[in-house]
PDB file of N, CA and C in Angstrom:
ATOM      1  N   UNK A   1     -67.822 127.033   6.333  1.00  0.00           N
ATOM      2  CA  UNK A   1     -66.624 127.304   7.152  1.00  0.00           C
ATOM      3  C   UNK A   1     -67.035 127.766   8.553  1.00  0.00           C
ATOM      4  N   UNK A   2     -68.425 128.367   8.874  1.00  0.00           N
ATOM      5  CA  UNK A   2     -68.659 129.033   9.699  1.00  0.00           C
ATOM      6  C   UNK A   2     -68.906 127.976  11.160  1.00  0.00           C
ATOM      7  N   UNK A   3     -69.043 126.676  10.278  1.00  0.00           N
ATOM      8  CA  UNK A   3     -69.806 125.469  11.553  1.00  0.00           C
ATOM      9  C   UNK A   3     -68.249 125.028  12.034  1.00  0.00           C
ATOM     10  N   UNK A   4     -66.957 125.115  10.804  1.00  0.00           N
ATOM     11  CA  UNK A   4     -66.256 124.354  11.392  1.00  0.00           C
ATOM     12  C   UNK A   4     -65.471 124.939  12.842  1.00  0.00           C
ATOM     13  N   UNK A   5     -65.718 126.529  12.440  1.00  0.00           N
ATOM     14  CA  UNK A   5     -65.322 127.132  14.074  1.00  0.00           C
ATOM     15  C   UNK A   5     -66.254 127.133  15.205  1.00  0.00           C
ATOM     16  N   UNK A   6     -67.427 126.927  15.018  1.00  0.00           N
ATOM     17  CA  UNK A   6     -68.194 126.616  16.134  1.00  0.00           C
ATOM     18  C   UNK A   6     -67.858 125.261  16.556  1.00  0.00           C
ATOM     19  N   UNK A   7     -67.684 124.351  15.756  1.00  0.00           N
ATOM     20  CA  UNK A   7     -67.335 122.868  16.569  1.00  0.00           C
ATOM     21  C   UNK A   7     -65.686 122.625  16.697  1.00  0.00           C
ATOM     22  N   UNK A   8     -65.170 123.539  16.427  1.00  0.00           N
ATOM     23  CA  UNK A   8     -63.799 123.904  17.021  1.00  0.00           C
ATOM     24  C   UNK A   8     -63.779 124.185  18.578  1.00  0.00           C
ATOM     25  N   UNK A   9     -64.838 125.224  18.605  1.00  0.00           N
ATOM     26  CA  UNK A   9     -64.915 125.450  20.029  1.00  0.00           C
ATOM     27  C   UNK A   9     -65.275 124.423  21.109  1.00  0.00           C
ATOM     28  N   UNK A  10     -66.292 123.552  21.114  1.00  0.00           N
ATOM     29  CA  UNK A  10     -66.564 122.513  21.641  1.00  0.00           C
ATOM     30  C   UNK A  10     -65.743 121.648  22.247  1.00  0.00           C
ATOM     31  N   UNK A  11     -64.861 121.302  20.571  1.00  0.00           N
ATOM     32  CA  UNK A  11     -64.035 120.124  20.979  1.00  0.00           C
ATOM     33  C   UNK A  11     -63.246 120.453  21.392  1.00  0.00           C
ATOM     34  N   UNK A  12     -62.740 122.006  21.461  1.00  0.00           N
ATOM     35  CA  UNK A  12     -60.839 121.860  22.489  1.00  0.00           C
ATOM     36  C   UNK A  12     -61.872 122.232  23.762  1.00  0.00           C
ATOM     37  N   UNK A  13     -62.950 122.724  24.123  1.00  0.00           N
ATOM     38  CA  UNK A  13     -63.752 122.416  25.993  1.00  0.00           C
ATOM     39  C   UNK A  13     -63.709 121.256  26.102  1.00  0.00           C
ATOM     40  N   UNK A  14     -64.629 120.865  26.058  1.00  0.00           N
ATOM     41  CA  UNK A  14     -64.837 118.747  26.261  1.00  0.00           C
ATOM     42  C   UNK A  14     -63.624 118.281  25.856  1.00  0.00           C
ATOM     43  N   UNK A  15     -62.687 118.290  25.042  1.00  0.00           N
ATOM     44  CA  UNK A  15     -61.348 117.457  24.807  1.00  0.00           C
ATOM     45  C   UNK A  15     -62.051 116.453  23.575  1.00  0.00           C
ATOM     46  N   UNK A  16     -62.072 115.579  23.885  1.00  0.00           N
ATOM     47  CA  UNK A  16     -62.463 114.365  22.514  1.00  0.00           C
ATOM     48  C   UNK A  16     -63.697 113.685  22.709  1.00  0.00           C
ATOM     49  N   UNK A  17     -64.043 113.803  23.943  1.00  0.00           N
ATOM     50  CA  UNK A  17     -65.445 113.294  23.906  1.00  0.00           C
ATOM     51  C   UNK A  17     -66.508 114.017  22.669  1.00  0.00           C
ATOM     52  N   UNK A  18     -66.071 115.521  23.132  1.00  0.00           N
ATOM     53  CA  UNK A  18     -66.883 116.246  21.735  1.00  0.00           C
ATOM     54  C   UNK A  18     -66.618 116.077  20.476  1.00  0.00           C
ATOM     55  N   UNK A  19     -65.801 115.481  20.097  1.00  0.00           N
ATOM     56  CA  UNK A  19     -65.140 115.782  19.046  1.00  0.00           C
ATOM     57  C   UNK A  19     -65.330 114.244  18.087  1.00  0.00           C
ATOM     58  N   UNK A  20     -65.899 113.352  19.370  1.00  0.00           N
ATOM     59  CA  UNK A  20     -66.280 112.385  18.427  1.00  0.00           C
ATOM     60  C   UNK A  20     -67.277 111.919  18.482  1.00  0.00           C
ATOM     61  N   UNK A  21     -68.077 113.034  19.860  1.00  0.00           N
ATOM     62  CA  UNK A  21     -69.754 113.116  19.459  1.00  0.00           C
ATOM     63  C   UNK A  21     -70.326 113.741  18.275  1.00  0.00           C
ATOM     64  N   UNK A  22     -69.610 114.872  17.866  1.00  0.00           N
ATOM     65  CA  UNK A  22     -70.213 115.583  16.950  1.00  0.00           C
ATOM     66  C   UNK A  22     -70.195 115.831  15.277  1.00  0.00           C
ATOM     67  N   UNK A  23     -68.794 114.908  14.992  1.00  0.00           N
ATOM     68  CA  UNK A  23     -68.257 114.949  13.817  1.00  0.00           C
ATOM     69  C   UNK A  23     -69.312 113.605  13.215  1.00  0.00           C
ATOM     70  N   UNK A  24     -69.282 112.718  14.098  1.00  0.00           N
ATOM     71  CA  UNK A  24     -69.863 111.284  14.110  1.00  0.00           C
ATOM     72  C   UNK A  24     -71.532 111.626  13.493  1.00  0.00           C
ATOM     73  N   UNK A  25     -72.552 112.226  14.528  1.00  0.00           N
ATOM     74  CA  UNK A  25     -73.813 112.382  14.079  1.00  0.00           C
ATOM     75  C   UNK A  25     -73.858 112.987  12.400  1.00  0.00           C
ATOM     76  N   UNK A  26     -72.644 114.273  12.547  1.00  0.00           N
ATOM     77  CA  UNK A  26     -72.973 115.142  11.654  1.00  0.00           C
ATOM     78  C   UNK A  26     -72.647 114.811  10.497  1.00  0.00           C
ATOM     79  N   UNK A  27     -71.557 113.803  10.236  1.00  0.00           N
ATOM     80  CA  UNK A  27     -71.120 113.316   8.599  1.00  0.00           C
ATOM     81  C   UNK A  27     -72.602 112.544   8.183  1.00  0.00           C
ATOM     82  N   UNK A  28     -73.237 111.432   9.107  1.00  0.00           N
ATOM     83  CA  UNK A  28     -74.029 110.799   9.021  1.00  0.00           C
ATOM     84  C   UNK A  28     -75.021 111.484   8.284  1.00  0.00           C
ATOM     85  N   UNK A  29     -75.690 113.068   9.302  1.00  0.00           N
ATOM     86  CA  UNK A  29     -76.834 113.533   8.447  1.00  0.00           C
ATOM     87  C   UNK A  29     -76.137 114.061   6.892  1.00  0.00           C
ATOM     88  N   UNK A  30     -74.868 114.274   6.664  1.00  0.00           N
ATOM     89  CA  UNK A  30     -74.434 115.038   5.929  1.00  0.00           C
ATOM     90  C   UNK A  30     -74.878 114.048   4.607  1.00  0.00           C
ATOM     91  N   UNK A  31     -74.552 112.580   5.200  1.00  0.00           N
ATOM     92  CA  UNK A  31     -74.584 111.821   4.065  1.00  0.00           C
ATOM     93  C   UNK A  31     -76.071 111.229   3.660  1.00  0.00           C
ATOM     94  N   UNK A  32     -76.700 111.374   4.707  1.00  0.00           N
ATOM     95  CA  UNK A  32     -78.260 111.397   4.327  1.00  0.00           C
ATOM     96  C   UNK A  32     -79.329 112.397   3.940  1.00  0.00           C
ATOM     97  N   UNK A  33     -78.229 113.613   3.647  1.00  0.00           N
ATOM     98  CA  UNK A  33     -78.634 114.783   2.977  1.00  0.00           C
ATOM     99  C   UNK A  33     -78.150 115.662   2.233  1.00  0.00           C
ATOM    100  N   UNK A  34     -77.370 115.287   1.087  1.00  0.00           N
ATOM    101  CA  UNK A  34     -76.423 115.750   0.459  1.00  0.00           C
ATOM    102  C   UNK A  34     -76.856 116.857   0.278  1.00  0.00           C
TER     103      UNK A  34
END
């Protein structure tokens, strides 16, 4: 829970650019590292 408020913060600064830089990389490693 603790990451999802740190990348809360990000994405309402940057607007959506962050928000679909970071969700994007991170499911990826998520799924190459269960």
């Amino acid at each position: 829970m603790g990451n999802s408020s740190k990348v809360l913060n990000p994405e309402r600064r940057f607007g959506k650019r962050k928000h679909y830089s970071k969700p994007l990389p991170r499911l990826k490693w998520s799924l190459s590292n269960p």
